[in-house]
Protein backbone atom coordinates (compact mmCIF):
# COMPACT_ATOMS: atom_id res chain seq x y z
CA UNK A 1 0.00 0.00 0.00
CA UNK A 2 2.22 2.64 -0.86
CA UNK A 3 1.69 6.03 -1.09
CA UNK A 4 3.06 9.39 -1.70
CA UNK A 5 1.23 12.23 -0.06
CA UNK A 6 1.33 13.42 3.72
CA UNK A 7 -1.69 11.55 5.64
CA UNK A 8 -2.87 12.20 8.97
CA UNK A 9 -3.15 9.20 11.05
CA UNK A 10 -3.52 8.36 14.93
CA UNK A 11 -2.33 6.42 17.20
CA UNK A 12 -4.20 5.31 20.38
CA UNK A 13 -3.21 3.40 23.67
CA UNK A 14 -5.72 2.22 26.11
CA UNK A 15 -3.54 1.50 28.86
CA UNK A 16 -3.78 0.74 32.48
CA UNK A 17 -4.06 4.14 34.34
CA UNK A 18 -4.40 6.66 31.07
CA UNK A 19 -6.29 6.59 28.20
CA UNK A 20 -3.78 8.53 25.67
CA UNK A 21 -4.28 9.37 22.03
CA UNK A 22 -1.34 10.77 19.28
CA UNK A 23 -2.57 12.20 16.15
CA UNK A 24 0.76 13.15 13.74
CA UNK A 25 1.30 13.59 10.15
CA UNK A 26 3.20 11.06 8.39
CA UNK A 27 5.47 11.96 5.49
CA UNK A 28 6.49 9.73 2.52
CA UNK A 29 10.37 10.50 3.35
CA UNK A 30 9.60 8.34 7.08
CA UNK A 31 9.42 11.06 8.96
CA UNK A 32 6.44 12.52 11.31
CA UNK A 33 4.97 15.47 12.64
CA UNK A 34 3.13 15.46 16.17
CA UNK A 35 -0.27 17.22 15.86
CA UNK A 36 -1.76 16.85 18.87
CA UNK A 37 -1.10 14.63 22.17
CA UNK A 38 -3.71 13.87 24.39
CA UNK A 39 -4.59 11.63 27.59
CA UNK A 40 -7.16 11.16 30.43
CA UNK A 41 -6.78 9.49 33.85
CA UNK A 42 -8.61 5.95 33.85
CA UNK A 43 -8.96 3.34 36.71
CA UNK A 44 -8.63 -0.03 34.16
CA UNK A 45 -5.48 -1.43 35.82
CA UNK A 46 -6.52 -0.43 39.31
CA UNK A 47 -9.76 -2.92 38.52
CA UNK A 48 -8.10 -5.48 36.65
CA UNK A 49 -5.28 -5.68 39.42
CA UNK A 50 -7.35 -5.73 42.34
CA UNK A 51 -10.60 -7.75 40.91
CA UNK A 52 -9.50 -9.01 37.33
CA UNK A 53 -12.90 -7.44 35.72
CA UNK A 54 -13.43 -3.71 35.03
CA UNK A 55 -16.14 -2.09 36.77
CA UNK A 56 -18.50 -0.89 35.20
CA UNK A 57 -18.30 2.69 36.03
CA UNK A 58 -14.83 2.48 34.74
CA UNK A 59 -15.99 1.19 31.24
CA UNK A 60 -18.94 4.09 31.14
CA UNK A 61 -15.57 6.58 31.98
CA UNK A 62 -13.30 4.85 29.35
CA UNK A 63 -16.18 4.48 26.52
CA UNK A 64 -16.74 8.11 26.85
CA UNK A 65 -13.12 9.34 26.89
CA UNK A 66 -12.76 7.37 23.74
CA UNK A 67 -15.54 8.75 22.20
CA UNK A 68 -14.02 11.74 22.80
CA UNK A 69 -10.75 10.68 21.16
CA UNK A 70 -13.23 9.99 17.67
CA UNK A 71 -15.01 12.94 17.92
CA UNK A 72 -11.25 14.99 17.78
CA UNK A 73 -9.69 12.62 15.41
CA UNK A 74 -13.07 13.32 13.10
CA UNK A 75 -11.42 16.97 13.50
CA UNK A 76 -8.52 16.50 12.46
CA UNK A 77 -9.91 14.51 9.32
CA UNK A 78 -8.28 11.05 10.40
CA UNK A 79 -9.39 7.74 8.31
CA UNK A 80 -6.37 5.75 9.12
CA UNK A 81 -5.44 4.94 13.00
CA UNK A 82 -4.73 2.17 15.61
CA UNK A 83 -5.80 1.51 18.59
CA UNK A 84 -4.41 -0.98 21.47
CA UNK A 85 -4.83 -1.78 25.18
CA UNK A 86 -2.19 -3.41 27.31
CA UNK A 87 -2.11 -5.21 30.10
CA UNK A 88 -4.71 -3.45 32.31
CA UNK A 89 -7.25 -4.76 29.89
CA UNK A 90 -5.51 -7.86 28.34
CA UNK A 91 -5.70 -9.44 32.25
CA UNK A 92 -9.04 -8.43 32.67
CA UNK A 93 -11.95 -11.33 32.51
CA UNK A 94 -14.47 -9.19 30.96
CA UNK A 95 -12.19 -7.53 28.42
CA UNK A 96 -14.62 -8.72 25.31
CA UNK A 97 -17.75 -6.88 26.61
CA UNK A 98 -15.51 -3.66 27.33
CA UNK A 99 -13.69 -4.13 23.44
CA UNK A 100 -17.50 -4.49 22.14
CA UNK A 101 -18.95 -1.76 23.94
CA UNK A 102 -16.16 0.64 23.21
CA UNK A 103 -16.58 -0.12 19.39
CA UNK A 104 -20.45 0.64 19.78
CA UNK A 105 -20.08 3.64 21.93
CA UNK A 106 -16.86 5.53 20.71
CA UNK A 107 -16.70 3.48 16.95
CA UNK A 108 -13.17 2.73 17.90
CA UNK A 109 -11.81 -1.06 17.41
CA UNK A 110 -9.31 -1.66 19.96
CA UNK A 111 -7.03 -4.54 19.22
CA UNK A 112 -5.24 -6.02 22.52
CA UNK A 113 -1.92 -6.75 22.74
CA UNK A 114 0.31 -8.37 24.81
CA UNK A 115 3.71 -7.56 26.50
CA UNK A 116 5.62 -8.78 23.69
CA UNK A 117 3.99 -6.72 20.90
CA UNK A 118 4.36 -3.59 23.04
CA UNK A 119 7.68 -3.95 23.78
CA UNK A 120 8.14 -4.57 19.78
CA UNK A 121 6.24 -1.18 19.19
CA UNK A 122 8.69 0.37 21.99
CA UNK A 123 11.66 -0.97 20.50
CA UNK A 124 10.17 -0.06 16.47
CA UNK A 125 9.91 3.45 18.25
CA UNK A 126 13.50 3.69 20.16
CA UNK A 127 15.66 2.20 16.77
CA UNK A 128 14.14 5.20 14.75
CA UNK A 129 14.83 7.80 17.52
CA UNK A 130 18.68 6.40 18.33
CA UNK A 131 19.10 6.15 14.34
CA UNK A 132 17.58 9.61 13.61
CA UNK A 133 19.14 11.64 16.64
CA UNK A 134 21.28 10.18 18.91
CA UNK A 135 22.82 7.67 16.93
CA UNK A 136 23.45 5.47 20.65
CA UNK A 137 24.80 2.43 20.04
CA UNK A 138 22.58 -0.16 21.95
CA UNK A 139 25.69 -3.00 21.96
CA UNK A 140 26.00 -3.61 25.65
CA UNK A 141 22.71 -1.86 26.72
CA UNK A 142 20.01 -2.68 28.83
CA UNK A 143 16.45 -1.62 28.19
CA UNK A 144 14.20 -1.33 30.95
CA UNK A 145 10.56 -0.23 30.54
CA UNK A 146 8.55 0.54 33.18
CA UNK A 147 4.56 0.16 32.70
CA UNK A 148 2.39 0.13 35.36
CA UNK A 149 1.47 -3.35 35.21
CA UNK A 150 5.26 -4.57 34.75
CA UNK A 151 8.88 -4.06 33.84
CA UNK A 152 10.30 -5.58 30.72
CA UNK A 153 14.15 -5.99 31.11
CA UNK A 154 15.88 -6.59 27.15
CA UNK A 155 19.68 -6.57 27.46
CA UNK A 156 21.90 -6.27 23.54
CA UNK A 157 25.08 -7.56 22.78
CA UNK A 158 27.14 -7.16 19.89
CA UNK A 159 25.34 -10.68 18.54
CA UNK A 160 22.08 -8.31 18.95
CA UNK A 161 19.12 -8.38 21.48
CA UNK A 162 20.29 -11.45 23.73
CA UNK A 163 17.49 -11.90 25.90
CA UNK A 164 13.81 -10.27 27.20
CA UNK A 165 12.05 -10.82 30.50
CA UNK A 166 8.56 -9.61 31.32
CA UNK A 167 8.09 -9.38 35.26
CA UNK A 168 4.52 -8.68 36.53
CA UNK A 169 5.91 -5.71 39.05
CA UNK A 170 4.67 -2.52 37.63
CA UNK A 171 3.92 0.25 40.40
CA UNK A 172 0.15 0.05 40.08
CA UNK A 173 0.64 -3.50 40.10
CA UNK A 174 2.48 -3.51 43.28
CA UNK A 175 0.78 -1.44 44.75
CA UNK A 176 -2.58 -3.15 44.48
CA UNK A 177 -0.74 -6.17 45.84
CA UNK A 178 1.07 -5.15 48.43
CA UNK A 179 -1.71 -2.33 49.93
CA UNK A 180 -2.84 -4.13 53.08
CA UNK A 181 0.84 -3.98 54.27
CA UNK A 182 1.39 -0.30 53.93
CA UNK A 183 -0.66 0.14 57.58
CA UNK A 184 1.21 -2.84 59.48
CA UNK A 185 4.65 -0.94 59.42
CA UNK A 186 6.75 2.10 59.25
CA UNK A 187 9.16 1.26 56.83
CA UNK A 188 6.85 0.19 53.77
CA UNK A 189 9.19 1.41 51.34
CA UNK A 190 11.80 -1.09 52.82
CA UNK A 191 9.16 -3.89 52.25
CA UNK A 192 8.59 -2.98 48.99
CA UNK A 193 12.28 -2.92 47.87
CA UNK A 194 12.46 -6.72 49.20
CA UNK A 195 9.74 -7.44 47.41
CA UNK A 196 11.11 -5.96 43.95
CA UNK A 197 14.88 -7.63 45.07
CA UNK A 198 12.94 -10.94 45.09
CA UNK A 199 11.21 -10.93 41.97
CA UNK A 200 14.55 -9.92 39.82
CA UNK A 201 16.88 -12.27 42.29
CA UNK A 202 16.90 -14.26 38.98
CA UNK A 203 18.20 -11.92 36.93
CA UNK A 204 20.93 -11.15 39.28
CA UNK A 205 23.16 -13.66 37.18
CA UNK A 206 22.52 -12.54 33.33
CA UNK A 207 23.48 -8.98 34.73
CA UNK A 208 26.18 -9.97 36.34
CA UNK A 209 27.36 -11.88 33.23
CA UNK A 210 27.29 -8.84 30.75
CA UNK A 211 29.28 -5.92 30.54
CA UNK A 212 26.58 -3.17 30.72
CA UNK A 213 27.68 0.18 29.76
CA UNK A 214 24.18 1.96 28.51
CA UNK A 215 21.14 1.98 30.64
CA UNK A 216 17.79 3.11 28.89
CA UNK A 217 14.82 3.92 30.90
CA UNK A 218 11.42 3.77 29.05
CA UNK A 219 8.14 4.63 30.30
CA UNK A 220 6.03 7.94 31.60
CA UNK A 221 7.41 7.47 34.91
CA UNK A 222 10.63 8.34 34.29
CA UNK A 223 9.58 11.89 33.24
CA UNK A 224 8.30 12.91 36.68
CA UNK A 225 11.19 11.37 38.07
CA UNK A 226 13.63 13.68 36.30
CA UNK A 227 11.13 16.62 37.58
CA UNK A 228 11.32 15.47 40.98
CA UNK A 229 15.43 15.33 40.53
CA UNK A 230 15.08 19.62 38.47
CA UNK A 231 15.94 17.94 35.00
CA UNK A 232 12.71 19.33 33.71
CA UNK A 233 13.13 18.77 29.75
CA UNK A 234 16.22 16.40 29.80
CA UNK A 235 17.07 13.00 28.74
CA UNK A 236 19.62 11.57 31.23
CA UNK A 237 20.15 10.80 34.98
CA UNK A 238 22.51 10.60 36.20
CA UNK A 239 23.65 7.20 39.16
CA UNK A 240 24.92 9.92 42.03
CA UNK A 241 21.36 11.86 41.74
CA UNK A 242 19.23 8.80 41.13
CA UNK A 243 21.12 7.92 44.85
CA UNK A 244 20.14 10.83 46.48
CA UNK A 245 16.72 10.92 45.34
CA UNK A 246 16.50 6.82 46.11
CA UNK A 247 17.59 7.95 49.71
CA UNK A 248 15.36 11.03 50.30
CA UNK A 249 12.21 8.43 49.13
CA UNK A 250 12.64 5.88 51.45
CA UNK A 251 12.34 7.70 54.11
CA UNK A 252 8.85 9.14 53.18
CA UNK A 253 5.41 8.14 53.23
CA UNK A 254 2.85 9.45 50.60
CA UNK A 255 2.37 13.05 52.45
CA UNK A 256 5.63 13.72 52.92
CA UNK A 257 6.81 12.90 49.35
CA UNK A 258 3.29 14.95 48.08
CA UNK A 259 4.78 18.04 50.06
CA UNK A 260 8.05 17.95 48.82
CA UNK A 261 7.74 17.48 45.48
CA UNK A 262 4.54 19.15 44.87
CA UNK A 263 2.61 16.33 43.53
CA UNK A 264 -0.57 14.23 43.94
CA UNK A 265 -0.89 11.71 46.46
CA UNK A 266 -2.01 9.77 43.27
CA UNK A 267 1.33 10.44 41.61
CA UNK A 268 3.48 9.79 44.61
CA UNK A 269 1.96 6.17 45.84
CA UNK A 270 3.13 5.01 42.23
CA UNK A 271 6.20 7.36 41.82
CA UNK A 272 8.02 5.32 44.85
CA UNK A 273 7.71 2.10 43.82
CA UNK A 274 9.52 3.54 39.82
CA UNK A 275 12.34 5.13 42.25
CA UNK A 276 12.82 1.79 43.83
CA UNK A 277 12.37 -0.40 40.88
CA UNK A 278 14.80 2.06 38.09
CA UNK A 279 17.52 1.86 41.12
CA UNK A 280 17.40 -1.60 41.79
CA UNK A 281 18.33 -2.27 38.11
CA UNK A 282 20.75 0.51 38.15
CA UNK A 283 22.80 -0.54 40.46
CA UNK A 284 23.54 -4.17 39.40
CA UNK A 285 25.18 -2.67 36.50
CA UNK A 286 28.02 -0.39 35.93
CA UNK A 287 25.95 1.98 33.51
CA UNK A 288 26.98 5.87 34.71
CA UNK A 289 23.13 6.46 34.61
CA UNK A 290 19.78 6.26 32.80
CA UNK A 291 19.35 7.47 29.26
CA UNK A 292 15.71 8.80 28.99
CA UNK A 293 14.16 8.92 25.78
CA UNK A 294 10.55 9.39 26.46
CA UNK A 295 9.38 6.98 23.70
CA UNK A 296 5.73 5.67 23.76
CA UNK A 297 4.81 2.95 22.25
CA UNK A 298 2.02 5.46 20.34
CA UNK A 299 5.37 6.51 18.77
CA UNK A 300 5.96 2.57 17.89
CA UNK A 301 2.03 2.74 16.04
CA UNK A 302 2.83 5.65 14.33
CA UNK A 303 5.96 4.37 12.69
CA UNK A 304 4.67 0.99 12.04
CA UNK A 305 1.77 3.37 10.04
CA UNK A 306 4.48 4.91 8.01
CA UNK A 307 6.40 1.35 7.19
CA UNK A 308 2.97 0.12 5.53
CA UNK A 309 1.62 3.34 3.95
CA UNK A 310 4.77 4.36 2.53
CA UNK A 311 7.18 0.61 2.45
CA UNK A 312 9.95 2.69 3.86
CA UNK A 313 13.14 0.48 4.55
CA UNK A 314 14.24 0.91 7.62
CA UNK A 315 17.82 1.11 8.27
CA UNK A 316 17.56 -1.28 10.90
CA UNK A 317 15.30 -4.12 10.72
CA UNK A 318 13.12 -4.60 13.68
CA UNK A 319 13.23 -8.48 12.44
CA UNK A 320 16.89 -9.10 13.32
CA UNK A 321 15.35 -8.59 16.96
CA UNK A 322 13.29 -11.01 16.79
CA UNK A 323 15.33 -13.83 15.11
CA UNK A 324 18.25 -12.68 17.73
CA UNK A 325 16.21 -13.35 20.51
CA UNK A 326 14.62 -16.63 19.12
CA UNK A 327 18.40 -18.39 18.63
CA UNK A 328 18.99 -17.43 22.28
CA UNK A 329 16.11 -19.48 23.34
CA UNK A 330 16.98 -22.14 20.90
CA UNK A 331 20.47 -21.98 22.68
CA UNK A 332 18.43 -22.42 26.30
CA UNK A 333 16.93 -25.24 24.51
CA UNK A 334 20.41 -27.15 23.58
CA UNK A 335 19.28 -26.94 19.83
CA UNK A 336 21.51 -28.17 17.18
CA UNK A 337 22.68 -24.97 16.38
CA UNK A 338 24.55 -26.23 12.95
CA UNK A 339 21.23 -28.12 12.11
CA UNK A 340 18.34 -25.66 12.74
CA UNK A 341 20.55 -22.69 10.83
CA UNK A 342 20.41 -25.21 7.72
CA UNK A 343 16.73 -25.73 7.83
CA UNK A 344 16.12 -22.17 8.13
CA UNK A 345 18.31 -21.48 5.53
CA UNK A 346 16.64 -24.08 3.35
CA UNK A 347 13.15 -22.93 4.43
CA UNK A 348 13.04 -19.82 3.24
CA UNK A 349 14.63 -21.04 0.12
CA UNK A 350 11.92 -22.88 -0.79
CA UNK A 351 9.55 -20.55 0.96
CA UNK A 352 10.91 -18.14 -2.41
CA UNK A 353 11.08 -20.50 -4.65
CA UNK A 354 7.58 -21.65 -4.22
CA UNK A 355 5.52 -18.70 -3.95
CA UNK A 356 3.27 -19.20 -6.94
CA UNK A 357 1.75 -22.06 -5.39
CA UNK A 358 1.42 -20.85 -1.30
CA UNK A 359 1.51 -16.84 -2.09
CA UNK A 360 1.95 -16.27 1.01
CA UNK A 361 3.65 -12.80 2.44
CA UNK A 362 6.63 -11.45 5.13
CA UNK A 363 4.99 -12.39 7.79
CA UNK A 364 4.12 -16.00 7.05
CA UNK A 365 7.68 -16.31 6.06
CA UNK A 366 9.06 -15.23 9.76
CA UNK A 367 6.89 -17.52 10.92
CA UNK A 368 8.35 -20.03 9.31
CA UNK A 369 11.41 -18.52 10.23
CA UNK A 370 10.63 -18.52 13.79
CA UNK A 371 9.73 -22.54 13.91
CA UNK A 372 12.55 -23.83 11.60
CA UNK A 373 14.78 -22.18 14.33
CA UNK A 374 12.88 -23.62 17.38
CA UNK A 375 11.78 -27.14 15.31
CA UNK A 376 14.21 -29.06 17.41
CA UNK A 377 13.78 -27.37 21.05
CA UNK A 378 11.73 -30.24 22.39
CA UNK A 379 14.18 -32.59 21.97
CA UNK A 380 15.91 -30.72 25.54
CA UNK A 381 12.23 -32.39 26.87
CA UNK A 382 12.25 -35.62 25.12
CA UNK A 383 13.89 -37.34 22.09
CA UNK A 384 10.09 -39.42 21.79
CA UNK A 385 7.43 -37.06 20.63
CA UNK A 386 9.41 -34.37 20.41
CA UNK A 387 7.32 -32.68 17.33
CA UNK A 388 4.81 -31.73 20.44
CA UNK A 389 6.95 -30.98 22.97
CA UNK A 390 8.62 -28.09 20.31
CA UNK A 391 5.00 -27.28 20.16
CA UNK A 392 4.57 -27.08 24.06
CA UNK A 393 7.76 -24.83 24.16
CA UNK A 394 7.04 -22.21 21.26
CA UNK A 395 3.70 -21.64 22.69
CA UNK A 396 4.56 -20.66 26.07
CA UNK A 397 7.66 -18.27 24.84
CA UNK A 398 7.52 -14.12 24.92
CA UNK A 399 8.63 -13.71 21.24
CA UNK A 400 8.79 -10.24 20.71
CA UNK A 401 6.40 -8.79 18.22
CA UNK A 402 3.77 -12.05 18.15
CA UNK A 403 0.37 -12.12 19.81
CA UNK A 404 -0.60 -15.02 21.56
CA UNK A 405 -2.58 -16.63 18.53
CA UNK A 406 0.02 -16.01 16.12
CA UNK A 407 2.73 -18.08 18.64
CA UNK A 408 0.09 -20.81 18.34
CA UNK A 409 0.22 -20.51 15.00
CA UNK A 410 4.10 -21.28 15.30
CA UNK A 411 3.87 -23.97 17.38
CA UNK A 412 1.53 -25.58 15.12
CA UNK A 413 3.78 -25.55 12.38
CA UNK A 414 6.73 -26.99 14.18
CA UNK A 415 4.67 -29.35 15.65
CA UNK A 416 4.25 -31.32 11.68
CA UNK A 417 7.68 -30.71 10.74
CA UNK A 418 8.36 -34.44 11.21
CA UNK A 419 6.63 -37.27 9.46
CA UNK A 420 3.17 -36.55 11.64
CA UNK A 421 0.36 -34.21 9.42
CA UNK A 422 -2.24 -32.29 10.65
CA UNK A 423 -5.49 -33.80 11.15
CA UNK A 424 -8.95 -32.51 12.80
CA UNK A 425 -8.06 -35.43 15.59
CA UNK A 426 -5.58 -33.02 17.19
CA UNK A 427 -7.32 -30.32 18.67
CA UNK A 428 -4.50 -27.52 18.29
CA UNK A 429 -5.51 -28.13 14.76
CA UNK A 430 -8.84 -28.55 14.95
CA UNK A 431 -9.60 -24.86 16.78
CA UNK A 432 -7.83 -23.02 14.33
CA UNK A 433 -9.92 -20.80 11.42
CA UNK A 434 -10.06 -22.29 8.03
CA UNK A 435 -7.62 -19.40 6.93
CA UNK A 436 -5.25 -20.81 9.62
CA UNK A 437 -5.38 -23.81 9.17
CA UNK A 438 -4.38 -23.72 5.04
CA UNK A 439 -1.47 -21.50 6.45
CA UNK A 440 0.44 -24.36 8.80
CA UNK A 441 -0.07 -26.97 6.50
CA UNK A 442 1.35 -24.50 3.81
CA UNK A 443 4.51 -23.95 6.20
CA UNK A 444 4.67 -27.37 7.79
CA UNK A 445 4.64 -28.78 4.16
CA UNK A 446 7.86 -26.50 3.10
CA UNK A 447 9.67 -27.28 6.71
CA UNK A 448 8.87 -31.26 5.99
CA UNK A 449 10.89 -30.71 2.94
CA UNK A 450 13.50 -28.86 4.45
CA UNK A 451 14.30 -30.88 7.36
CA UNK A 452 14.80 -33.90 5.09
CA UNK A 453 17.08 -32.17 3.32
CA UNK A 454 19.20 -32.14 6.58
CA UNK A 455 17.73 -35.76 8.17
CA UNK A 456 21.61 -36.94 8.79
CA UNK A 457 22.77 -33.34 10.20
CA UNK A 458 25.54 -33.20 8.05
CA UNK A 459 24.41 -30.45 5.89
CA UNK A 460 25.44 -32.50 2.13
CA UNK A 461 23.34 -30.22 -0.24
CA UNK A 462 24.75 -27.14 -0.77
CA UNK A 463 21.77 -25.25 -2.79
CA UNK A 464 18.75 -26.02 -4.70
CA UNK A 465 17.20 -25.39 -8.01
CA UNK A 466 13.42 -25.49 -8.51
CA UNK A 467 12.14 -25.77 -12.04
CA UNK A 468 8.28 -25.58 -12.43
CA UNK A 469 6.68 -27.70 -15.53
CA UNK A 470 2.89 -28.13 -16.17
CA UNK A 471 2.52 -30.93 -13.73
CA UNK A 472 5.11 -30.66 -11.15
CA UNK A 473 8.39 -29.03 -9.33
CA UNK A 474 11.53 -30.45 -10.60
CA UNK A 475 13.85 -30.44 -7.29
CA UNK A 476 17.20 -30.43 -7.96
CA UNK A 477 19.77 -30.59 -5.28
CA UNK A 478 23.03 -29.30 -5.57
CA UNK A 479 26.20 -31.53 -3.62
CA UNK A 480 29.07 -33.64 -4.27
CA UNK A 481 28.46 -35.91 -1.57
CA UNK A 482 25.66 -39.19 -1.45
CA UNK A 483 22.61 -38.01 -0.59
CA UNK A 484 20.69 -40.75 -1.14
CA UNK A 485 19.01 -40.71 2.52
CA UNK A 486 17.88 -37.47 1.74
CA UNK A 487 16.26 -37.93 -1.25
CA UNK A 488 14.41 -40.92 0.52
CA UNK A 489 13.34 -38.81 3.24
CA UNK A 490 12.58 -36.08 0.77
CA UNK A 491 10.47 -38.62 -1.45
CA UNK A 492 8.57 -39.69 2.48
CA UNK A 493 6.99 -36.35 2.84
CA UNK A 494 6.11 -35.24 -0.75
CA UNK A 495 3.06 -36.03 -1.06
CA UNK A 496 1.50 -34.32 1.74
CA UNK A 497 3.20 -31.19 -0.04
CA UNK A 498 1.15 -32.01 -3.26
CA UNK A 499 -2.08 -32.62 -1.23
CA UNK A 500 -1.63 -28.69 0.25
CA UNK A 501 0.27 -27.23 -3.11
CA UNK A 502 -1.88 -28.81 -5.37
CA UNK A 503 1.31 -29.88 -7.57
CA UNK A 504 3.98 -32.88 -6.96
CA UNK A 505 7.33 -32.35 -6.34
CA UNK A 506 10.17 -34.09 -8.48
CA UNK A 507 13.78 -35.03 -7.65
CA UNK A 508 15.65 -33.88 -10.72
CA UNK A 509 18.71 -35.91 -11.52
């Protein structure tokens, strides 16, 4: 969809304590204008936390303050926008009412999304404002982004983005759980910093283990926070005065820290538990202080807008995060690392060279991608079965940038890359849409192919040459070594690929 005038689009994020709305100009060249930013105080999280359904005065509140939003983005003449919610809503049992009754009320669709695809729209948003201003390398960085529901902690090496944790500690979120304690003691803040200690004690070891020298703060928080420390308007803070203010906190309860700062007792009973959390991280690295961008994941929307209205390429590919992060769980999972780079490489391959007969787009093709990597992982579970137990594993990862049904989609086609096929007798199968359905057996079909090309792990065929004729694909594969188990192998799982092609494959010479 490409086109070549200026359009005015918005982006919308129904999130856990604030309803906020971005409406910006995008420009054919990548670039974007803020028009207008606007937000509104909800009480979603503080439901979902306490309760895990949204009251219903809260959904009148939210309905209208996104009716609102359409009313001004009718102003402004908007036909193009997206709109998410995060956690506060993703957690909460009634979500579907509140997504139905916001589309009758405001005629907004909200799409939810989970922690993954946020942090993906985060991440879209922070490569495009390094790249464009700051040019900050993130080699050696850790990213930690503060929501109120959680903290997501991604950590880069020069190999890329090596891993990403999601921990369910966000200040609402602690809050909520941790309230009835605030009135048995004097020293709640104390309590609360064991608490946060023992939810990252895990961590402890990766951070230890990498030489951090950049430390990136993301979320709302951390603007207040450089108020509270006078560095209205600026982007960094620095370990010495994140110290002093840590100190000076601790100390406090809500009052005191309202009268001191000059802020709302609403602001300051979720301000403390940031403080705690942003120096707890700080300190187990040897990062000078916190970089503070003050990127939204609105931003993320936005420039995901531009990349489809206008197929800008990128100069960094949000992709290589993904497949990054998905080889270090393959490494967590002992994966033949030899092996599963060959069937990748091999999968896409044919994935290209069999288009005309799947035409299927980027997206199917990372997912592909994605399970030719992680094909093998249930093998670290068990060597019988271990088609399903790859399945198991895919669909309870945090890939960054998938939703929930698209990882099932992944798992699904892992699941057939051996000699099983899907059938309606498997109920992972069976749920899926028709649409869904066509697309893993399409995929599981090309990795069948591509994992026989590699059945004795020795990687023998160097390349391969398809040549299309009236009634079939003429396979021929290129090596100076005997193949001959892999072209039996091949020859096994060919005719499920006809059944889903609709046209036979050959092995040419």
């Amino acid at each position: 969809m490409k086109k070549m005038k200026n359009e005015v689009v918005a982006a919308i994020n129904v999130g856990s304590d604030f309803l906020r709305m971005s409406i910006a100009q995008l420009n054919p060249d990548g670039t974007l204008m803020i028009l207008e930013d606007t937000s509104l105080p909800n009480n979603i999280g503080k439901d979902t936390y306490t309760k895990r359904r949204i009251s219903p005065k809260t959904i009148k509140e939210t309905c209208a303050g996104l009716k609102g939003f359409s009313k001004l983005m009718k102003d402004y003449g908007v036909k193009i926008y997206r709109a998410v919610a995060t956690s506060g809503l993703h957690e909460a049992d009634n979500r579907d009412y509140i997504i139905e009754q916001i589309r009758l009320i405001a005629g907004i669709n909200v799409e939810i999304i989970n922690n993954v695809q946020e942090r993906f729209l985060i991440y879209k948003a922070l490569r495009n404002h390094l790249n464009g201003f700051n040019n900050l390398d993130l080699t050696d960085s850790i990213i930690v982004n503060l929501t109120s529901g959680g903290v997501e902690v991604s950590m880069y090496t020069t190999d890329g983005l090596k891993f990403t944790e999601y921990l369910k500690m966000g200040p609402l979120r602690l809050r909520e759980i941790l309230y009835t304690l605030e009135t048995k003691t004097i020293s709640f803040p104390k309590v609360m910093e064991e608490y946060i200690e023992s939810k990252i004690y895990l961590l402890k070891p990766k951070l230890k283990k990498m030489p951090i020298k950049n430390f990136i703060g993301l979320g709302g928080y951390l603007s207040t926070i450089l108020e509270m420390c006078h560095l209205e308007n600026q982007t960094y803070l620095s370990k010495e005065r994140l110290e002093e203010l840590y100190l000076q906190v601790r100390e406090m309860n809500t009052d005191q820290m309202v009268e001191a700062f000059n802020i709302s007792s609403a602001n300051a009973e979720l301000l403390l538990p940031a403080i705690l959390i942003f120096h707890s991280f700080l300190s187990k690295t040897k990062a000078m202080g916190i970089y503070a961008p003050m990127i939204t994941n609105r931003q993320g929307i936005l420039y995901g807008l531009i990349d489809k209205l206008y197929e800008i390429p990128r100069r960094t590919n949000a992709e290589n995060d993904i497949i990054s992060s998905v080889w270090y769980m393959a490494e967590k999972y002992g994966v033949d690392r030899k092996h599963a780079s060959y069937v990748e490489k091999m999968s896409l391959s044919l994935f290209d060279k069999t288009w005309n007969y799947h035409r299927l787009g980027d997206q199917e093709k990372l997912y592909l991608q994605v399970a030719a990597i992680l094909h093998d992982s249930g093998n670290y579970v068990s060597l019988s079965e271990h088609g399903n137990h790859s399945s198991n594993i895919i669909r309870t990862q945090s890939i960054m940038g998938f939703s929930d049904k698209e990882l099932e989609l992944i798992a699904n086609i892992a699941k057939y890359h051996t000699t099983r096929i899907p059938t309606y007798s498997d109920q992972s199968y069976y749920v899926l849409s028709h649409h869904e359905k066509i697309l893993v057996s399409k995929l599981s079909a090309i990795l069948k192919i591509a994992e026989s090309m590699d059945i004795s792990h020795m990687q023998k065929i160097s390349d391969i040459e398809v040549l299309a004729s009236t009634d079939a694909l003429h396979l021929r594969l290129i090596s100076n070594k005997d193949i001959l188990l892999e072209k039996w192998d091949i020859m096994n799982n060919v005719e499920f690929f006809q059944e889903v092609m609709g046209i036979r494959i050959k092995l040419k010479g």
